[in-house]
Every structure is written in C-alpha cells, then in structure tokens.
C-alpha atoms as a PDB file:
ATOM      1  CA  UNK A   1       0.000   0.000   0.000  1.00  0.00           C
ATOM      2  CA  UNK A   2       3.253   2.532   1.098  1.00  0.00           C
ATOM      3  CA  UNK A   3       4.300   1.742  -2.215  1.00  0.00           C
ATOM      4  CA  UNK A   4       1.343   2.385  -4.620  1.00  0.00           C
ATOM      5  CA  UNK A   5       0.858   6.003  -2.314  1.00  0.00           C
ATOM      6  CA  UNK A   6       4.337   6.921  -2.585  1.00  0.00           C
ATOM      7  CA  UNK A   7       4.450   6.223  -6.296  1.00  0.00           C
ATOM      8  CA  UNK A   8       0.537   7.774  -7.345  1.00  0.00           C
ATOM      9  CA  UNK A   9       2.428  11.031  -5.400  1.00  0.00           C
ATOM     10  CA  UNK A  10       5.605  10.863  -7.189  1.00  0.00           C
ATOM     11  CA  UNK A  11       3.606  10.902 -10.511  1.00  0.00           C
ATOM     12  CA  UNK A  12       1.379  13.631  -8.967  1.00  0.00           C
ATOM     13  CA  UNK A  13       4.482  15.499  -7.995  1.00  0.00           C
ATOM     14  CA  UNK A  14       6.048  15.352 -11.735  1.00  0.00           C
ATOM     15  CA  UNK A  15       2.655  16.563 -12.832  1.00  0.00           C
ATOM     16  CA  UNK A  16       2.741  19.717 -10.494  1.00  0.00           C
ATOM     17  CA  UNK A  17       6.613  20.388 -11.471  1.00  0.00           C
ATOM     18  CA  UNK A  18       5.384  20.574 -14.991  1.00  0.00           C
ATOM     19  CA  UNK A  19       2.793  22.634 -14.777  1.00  0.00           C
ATOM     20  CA  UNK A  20       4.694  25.106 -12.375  1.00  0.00           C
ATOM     21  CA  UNK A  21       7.284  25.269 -15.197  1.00  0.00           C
ATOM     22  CA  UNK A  22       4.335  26.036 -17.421  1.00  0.00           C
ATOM     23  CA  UNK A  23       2.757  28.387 -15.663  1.00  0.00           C
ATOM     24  CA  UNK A  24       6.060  30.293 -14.967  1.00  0.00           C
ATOM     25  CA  UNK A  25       7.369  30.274 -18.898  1.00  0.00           C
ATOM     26  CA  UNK A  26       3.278  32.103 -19.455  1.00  0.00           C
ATOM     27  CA  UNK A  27       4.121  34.316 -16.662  1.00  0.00           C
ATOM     28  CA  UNK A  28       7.505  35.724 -18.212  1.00  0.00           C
ATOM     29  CA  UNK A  29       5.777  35.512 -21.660  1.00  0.00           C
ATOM     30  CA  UNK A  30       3.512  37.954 -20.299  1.00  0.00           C
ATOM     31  CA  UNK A  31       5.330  40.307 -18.053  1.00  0.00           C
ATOM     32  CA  UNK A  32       8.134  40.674 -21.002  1.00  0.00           C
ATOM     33  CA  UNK A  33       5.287  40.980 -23.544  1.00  0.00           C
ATOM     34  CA  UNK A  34       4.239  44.116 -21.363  1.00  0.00           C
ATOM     35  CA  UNK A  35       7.654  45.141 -21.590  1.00  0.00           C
ATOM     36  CA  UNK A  36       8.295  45.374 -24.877  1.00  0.00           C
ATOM     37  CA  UNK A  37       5.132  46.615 -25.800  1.00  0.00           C
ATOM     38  CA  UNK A  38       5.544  49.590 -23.420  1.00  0.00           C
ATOM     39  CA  UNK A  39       9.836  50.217 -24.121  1.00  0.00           C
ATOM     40  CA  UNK A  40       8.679  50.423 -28.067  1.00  0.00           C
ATOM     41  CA  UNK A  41       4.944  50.645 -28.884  1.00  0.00           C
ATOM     42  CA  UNK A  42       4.468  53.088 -25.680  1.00  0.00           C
ATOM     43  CA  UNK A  43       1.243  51.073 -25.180  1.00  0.00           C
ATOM     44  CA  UNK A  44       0.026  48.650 -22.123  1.00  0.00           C
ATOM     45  CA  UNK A  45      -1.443  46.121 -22.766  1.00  0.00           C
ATOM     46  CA  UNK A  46      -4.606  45.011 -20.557  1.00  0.00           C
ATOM     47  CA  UNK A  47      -4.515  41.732 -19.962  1.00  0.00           C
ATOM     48  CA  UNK A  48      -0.718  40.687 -18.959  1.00  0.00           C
ATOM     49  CA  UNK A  49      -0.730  42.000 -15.477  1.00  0.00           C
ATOM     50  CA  UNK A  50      -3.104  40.086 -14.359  1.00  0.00           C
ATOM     51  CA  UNK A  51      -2.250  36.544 -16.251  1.00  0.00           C
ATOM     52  CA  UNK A  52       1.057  37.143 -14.669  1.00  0.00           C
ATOM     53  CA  UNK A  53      -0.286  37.836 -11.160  1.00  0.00           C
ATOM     54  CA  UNK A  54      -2.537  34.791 -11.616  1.00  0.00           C
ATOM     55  CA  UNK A  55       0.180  32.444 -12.880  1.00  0.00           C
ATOM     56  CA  UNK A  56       2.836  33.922 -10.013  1.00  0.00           C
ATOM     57  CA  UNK A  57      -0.066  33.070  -7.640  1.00  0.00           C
ATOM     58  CA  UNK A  58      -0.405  29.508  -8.753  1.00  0.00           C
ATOM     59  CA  UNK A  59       3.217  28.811  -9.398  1.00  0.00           C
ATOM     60  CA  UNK A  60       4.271  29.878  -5.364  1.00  0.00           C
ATOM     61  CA  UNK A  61       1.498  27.563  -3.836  1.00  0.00           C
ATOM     62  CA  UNK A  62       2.382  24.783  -5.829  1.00  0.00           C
ATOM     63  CA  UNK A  63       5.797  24.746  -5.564  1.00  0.00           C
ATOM     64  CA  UNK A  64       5.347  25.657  -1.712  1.00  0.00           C
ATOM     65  CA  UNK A  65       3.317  22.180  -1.683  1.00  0.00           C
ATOM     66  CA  UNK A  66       6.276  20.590  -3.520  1.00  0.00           C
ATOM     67  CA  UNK A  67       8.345  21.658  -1.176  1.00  0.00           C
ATOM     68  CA  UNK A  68       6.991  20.167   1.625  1.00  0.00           C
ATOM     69  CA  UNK A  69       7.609  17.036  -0.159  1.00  0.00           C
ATOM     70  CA  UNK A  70      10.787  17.598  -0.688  1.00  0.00           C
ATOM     71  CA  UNK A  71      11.667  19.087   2.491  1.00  0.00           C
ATOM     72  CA  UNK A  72      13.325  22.166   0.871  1.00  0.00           C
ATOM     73  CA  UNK A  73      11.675  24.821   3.490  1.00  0.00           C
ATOM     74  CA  UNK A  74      13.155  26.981   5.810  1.00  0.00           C
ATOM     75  CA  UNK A  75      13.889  24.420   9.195  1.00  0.00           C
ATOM     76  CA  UNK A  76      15.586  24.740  12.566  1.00  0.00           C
ATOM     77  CA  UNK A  77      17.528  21.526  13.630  1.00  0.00           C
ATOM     78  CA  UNK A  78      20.133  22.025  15.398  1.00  0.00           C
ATOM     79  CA  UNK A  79      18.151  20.900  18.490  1.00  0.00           C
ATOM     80  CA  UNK A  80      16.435  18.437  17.142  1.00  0.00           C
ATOM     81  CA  UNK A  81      19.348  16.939  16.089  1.00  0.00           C
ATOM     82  CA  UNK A  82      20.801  16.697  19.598  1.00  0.00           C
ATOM     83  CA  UNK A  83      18.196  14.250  20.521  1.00  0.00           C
ATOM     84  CA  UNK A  84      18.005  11.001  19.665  1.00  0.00           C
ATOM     85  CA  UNK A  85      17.095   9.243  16.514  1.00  0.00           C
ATOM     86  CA  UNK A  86      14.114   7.961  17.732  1.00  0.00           C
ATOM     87  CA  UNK A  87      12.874  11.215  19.026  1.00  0.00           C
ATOM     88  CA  UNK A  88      14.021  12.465  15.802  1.00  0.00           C
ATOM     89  CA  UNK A  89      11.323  10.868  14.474  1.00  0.00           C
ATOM     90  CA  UNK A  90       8.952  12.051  16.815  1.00  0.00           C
ATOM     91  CA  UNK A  91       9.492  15.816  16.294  1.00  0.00           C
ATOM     92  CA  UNK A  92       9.733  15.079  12.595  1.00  0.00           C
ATOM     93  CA  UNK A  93       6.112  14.083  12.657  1.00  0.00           C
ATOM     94  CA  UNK A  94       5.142  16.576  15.189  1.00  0.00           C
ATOM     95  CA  UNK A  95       6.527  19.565  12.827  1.00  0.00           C
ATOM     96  CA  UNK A  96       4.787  17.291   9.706  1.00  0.00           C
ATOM     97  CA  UNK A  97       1.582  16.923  11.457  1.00  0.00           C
ATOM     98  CA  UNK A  98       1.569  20.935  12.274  1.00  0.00           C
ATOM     99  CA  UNK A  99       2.208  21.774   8.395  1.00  0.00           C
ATOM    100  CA  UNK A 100      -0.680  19.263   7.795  1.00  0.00           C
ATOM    101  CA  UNK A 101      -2.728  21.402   9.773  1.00  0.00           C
ATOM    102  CA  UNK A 102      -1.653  24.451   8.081  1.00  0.00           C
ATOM    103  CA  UNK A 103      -2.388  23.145   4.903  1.00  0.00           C
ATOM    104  CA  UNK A 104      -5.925  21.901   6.177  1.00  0.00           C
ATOM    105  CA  UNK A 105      -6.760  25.500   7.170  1.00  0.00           C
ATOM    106  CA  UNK A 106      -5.673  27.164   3.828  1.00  0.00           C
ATOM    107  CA  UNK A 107      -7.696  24.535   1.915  1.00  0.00           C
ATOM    108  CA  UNK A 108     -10.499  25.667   4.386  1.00  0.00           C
ATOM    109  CA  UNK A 109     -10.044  29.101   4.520  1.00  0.00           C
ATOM    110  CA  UNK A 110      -9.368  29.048   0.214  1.00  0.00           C
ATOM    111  CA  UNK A 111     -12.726  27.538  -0.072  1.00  0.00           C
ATOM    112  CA  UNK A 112     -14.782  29.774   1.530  1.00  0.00           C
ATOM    113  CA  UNK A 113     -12.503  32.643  -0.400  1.00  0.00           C
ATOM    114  CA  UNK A 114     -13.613  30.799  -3.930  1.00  0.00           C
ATOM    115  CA  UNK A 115     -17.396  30.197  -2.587  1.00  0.00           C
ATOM    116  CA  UNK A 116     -17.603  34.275  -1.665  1.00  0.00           C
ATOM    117  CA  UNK A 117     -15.740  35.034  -5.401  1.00  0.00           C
ATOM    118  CA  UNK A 118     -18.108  32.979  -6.919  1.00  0.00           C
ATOM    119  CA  UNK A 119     -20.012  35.286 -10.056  1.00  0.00           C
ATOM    120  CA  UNK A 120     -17.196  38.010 -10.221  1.00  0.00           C
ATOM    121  CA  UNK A 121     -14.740  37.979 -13.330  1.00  0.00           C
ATOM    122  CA  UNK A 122     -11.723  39.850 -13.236  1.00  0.00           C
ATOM    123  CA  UNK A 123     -11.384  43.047 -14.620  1.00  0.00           C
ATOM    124  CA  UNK A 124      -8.848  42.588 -17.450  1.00  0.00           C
ATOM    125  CA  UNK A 125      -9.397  39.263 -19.508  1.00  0.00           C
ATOM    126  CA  UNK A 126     -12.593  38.736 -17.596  1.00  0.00           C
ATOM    127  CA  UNK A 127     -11.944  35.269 -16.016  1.00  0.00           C
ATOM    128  CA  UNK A 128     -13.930  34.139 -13.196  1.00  0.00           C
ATOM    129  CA  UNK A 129     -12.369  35.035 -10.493  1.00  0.00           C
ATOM    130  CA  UNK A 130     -12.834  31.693  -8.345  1.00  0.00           C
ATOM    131  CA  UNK A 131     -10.003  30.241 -10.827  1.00  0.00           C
ATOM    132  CA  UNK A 132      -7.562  32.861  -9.348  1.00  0.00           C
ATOM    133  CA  UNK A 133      -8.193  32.339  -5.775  1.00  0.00           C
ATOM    134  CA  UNK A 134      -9.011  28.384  -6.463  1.00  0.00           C
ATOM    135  CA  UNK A 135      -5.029  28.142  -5.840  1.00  0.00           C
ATOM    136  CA  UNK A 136      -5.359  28.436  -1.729  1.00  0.00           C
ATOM    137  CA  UNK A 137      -7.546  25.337  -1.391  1.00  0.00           C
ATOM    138  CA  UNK A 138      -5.377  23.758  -4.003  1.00  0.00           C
ATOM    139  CA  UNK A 139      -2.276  24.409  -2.546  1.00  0.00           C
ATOM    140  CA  UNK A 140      -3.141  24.066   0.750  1.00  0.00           C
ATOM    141  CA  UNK A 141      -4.869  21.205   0.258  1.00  0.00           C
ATOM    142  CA  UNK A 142      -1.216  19.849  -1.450  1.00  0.00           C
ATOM    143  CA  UNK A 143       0.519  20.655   1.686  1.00  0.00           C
ATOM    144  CA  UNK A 144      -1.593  18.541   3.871  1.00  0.00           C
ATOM    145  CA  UNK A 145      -1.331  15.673   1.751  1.00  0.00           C
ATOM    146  CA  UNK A 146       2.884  15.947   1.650  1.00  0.00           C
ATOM    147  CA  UNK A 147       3.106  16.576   5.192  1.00  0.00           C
ATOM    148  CA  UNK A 148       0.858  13.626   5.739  1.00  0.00           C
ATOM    149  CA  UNK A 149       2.731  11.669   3.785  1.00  0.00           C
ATOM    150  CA  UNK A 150       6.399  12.347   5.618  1.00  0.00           C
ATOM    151  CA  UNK A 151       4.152  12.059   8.794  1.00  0.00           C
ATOM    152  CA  UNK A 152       3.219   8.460   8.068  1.00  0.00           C
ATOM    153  CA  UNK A 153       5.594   6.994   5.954  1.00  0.00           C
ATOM    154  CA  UNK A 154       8.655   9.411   6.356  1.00  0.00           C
ATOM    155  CA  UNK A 155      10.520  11.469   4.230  1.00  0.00           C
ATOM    156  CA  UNK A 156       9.386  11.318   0.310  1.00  0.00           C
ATOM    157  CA  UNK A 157      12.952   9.363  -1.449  1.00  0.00           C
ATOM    158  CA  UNK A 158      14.279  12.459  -3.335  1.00  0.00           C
ATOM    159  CA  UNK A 159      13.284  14.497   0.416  1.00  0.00           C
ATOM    160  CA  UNK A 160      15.857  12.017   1.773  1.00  0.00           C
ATOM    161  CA  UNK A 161      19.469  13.191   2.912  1.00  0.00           C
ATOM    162  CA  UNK A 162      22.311  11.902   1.493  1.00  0.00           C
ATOM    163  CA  UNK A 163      24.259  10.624   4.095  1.00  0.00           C
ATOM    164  CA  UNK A 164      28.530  10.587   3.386  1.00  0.00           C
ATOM    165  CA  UNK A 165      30.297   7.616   2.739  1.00  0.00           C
ATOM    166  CA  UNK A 166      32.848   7.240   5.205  1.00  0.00           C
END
C-alpha cells in the first residue's frame, strides 16, 4: 500500500513540477510581452498583469506544496538533532503533522474565499475570479497531503538526505 501512495504522489508530484514550469514560462511571456510593448509601442497592454499575477499566484502555492515534499523549506535543527534518533522521528512528525494542519486550514479558509468570489470575473481578460483564488484550497490542500505523507511513511525518497560515505 506505502508503495502504490508513494508512487501515485511521485507521478502527482512530476505533474505539479510541470505545470509550475508552465505556468512560470506564461508568466515571463507575459510580463516581457508588457515590456516590450511599453519600451517600443508606448502602449500597455490590458490583460498581462493580471495573467502574470494569476500564474505567479499559482506557481508559489504549488511549488510551496512541492516543497513540503521535498523538504526544501526553511527548518531549525540544530536541536532536534541533539536528541536522539528515535525522538528524531517524533518531532519530525510533530513539525509534519503541524504543516498538515496548516495546509488543512488554507484549503479551508481558500474555499470559503472561492465560494464568496463565486459570479465576479476579473477586470482585465474577464476570467472568473474563483479560478484565481481556487489556488489556496489547491495548494493548501497539497501541503496537507505531503506533510501527511512524511508524517506516516517518512521522508518522500528524493526528500531524503544523502548521508557521506565514510
């Protein structure tokens, strides 16, 4: 069972890194579009501001869910690893179990955002706003499921330390 999760989230994971590459490549297409158009045609366009702002908002809570899984946030140790390996453990699904939280309130607090956006479009391309602010229950809802998953069955293989050959 460990073994069908872990690999159904490494192929969601490869899925998420490819569309945060995605997203990012539309985002500079956009915000250099605007660029050029105002350094040579002095005109603005309307619409790349906010694709850009959507994509940015997309790409940083998916890749903030990635990194949970890969264990590539900000982390004080140097206590932890004073203790024990066993208790190690213990605080490693303590912190886990506290970013699952975290990611259960975003995905809680996202949906009620999206239900109270529903019917308004954005101002620009005209895009149902829900879309943008869909990315909080998303992402948070990402977050919980990674930090679950180093909770219960540890650290994701690529999250793992290498440890020196001695």
């Amino acid at each position: 069972m460990s073994d069908l999760t872990r690999r159904a989230l490494d192929q969601l994971t490869a899925a998420i890194r490819v569309l945060i590459v995605i997203l990012a490549i539309l985002m500079l297409v956009a915000l250099s579009l605007q660029v050029v158009m105002r350094l040579f045609f002095n005109q603005a366009l309307s619409w790349s501001e906010e694709l850009a702002l959507g994509c940015f908002s997309w790409v940083m809570l998916l890749a903030i869910a990635v990194g949970v899984r890969d264990a590539i946030h900000v982390r004080m140790d140097l206590l932890v690893d004073l203790l024990p390996k066993p208790l190690q453990r213990v605080m490693d699904v303590l912190v886990s179990l506290s970013v699952a939280g975290l990611g259960l309130f975003v995905t809680w607090a996202g949906v009620r955002y999206v239900m109270d956006s529903l019917g308004t479009t954005s101002a620009a391309i005209g895009y149902p706003i829900a879309f943008l602010y869909a990315c909080a229950p998303t992402g948070g809802a990402l977050i919980a499921i990674y930090a679950l998953e180093r909770a219960v069955l540890g650290p994701a293989p690529a999250a793992r330390p290498v440890v020196d050959q001695e």
